[in-house]
C-alpha atoms as a PDB file:
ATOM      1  CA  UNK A   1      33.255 -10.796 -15.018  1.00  0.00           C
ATOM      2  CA  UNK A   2      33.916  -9.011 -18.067  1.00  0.00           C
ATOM      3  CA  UNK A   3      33.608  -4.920 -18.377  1.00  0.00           C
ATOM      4  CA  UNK A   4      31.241  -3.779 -21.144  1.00  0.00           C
ATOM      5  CA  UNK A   5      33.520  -1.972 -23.507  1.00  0.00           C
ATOM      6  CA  UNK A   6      32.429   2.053 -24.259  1.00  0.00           C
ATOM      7  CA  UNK A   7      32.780   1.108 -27.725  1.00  0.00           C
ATOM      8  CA  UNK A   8      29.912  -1.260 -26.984  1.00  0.00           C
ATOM      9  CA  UNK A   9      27.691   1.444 -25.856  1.00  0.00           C
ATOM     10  CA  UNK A  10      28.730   3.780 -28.542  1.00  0.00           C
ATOM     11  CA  UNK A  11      27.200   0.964 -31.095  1.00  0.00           C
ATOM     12  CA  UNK A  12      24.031   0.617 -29.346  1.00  0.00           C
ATOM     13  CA  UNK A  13      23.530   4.465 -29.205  1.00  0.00           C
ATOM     14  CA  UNK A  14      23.917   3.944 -32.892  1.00  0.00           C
ATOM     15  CA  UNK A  15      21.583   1.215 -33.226  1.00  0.00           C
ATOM     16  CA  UNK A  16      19.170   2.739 -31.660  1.00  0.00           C
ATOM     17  CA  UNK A  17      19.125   6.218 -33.244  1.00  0.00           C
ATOM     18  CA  UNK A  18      18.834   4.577 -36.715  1.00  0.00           C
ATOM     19  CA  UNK A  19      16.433   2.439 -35.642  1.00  0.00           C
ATOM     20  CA  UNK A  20      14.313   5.637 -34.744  1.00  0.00           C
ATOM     21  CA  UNK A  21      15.562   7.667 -37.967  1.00  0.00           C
ATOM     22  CA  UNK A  22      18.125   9.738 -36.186  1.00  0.00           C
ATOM     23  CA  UNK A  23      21.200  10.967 -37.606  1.00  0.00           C
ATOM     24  CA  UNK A  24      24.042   9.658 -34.921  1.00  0.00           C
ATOM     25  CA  UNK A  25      27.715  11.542 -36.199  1.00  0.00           C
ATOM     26  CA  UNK A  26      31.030  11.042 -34.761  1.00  0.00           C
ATOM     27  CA  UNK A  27      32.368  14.490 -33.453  1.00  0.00           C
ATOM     28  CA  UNK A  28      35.622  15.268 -33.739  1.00  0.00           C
ATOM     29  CA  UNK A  29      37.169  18.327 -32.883  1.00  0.00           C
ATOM     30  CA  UNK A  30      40.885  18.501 -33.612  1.00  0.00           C
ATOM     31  CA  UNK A  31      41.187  21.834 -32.454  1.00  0.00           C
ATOM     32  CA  UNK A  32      39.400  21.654 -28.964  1.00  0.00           C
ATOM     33  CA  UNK A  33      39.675  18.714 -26.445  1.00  0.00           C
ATOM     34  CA  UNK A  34      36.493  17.462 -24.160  1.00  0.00           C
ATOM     35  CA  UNK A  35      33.880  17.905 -27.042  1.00  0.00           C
ATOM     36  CA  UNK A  36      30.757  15.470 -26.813  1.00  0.00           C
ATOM     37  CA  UNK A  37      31.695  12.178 -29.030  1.00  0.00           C
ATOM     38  CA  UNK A  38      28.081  12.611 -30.663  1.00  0.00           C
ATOM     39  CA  UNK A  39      25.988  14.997 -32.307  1.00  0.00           C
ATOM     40  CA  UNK A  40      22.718  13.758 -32.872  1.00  0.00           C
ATOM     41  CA  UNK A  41      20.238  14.831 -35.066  1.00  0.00           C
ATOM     42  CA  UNK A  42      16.313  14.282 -34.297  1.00  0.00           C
ATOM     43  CA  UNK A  43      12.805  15.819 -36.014  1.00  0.00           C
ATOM     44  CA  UNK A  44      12.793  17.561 -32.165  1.00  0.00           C
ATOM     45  CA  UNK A  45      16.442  19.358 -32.680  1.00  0.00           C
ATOM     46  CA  UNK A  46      20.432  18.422 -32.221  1.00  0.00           C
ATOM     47  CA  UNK A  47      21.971  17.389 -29.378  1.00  0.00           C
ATOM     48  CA  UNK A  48      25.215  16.237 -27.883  1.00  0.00           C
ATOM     49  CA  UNK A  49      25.807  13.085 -26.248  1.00  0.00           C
ATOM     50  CA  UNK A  50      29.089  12.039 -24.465  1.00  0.00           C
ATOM     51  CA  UNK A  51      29.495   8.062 -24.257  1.00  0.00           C
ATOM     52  CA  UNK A  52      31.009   6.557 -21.394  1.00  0.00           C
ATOM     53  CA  UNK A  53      31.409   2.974 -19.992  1.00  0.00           C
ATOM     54  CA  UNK A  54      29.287   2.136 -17.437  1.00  0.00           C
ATOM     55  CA  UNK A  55      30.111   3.691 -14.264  1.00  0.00           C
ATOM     56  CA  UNK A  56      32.702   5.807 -15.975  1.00  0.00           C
ATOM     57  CA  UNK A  57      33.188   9.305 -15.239  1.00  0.00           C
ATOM     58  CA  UNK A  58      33.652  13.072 -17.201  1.00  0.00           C
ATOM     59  CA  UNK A  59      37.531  14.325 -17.436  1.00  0.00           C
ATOM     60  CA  UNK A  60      37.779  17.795 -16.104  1.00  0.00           C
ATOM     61  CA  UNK A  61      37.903  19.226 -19.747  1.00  0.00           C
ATOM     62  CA  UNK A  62      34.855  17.218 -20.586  1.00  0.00           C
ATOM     63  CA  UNK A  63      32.991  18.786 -17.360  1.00  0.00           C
ATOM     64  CA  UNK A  64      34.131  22.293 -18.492  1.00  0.00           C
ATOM     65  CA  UNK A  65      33.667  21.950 -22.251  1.00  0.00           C
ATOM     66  CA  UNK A  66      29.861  20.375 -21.707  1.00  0.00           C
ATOM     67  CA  UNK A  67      29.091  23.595 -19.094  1.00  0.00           C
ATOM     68  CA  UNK A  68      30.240  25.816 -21.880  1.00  0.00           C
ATOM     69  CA  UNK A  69      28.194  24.110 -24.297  1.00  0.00           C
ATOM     70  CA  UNK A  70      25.054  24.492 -22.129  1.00  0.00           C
ATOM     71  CA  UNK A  71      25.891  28.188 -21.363  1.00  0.00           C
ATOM     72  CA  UNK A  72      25.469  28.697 -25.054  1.00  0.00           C
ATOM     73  CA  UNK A  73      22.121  26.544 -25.067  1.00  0.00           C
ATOM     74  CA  UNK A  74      23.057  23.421 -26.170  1.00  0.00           C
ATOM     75  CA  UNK A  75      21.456  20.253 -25.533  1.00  0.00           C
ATOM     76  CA  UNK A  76      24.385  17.720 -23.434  1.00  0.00           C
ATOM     77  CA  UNK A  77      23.451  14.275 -22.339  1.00  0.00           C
ATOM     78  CA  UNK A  78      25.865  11.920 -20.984  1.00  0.00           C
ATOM     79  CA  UNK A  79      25.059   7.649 -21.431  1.00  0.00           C
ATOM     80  CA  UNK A  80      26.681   4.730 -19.346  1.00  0.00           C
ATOM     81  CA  UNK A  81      24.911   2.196 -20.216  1.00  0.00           C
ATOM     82  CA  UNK A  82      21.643   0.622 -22.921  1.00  0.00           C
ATOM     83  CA  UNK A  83      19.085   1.925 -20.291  1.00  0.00           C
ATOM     84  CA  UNK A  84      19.884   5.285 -20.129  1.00  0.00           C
ATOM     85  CA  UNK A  85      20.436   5.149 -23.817  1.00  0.00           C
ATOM     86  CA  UNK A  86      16.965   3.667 -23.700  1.00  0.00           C
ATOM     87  CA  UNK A  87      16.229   6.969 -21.952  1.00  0.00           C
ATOM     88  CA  UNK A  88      17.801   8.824 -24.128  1.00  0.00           C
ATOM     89  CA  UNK A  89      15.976   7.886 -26.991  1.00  0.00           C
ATOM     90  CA  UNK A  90      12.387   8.215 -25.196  1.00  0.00           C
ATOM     91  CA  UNK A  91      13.163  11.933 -24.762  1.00  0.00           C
ATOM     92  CA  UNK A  92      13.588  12.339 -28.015  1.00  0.00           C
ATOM     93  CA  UNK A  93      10.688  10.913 -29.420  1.00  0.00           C
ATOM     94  CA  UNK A  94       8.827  12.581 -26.049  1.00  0.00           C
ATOM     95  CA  UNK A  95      10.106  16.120 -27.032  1.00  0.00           C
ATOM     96  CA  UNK A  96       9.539  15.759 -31.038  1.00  0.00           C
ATOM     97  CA  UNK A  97       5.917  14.546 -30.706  1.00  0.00           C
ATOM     98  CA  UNK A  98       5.383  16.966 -28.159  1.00  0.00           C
ATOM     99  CA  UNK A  99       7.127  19.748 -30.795  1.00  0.00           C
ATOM    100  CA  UNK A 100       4.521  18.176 -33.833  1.00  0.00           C
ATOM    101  CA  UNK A 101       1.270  18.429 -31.646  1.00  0.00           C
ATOM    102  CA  UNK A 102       2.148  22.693 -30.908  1.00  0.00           C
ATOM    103  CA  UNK A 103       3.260  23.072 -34.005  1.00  0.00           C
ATOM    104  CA  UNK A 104       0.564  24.713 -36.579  1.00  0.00           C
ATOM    105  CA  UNK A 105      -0.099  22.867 -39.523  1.00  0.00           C
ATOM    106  CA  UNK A 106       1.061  24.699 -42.625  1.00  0.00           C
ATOM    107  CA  UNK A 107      -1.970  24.831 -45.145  1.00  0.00           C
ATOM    108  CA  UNK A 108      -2.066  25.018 -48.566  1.00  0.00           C
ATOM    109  CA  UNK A 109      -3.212  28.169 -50.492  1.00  0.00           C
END
């Protein structure tokens, strides 16, 4: 049986955030180790998303670097596998049509 690859997950995260309009960038910090591969950018706000193989698990430095991240409010989600990708992507649009309906409607003067 063969393993699905995390670079195979990483592509479908990236499928499907274009395919919804969302900016999906490669993060890459040379100075810190554990950062979130992902930033992604949605109409609702950014957020970071680690990418993992299925079944795979968080290094230590990941686990500590995403707590930090959350301490200072930031959005973390962690994806194994296309369904919770699929997941993913529902809270997203959830959240950002949520966002549109509270929002007031600027009006012109």
């Amino acid at each position: 049986m063969a393993r699905t690859r995390e670079s195979t997950i990483e592509d479908y995260l990236l499928s499907q955030c274009r395919a919804h309009g969302f900016l999906c960038l490669k993060f890459v910090s040379p100075a810190r180790g554990g950062v979130p591969d992902r930033i992604v950018v949605a109409p609702r706000g950014t957020v970071f998303v680690e990418v993992k193989r299925p079944g795979g698990q968080l290094r230590k430095l990941q686990q500590l670097t995403h707590a930090k991240l959350r301490r200072h409010g930031a959005e973390v989600h962690v994806v194994d596998d296309k369904p919770s990708i699929d997941v993913f992507i529902a809270h997203l649009l959830r959240t950002s049509s949520n966002q549109q309906r509270a929002a007031p409607c600027p009006t012109d003067t």
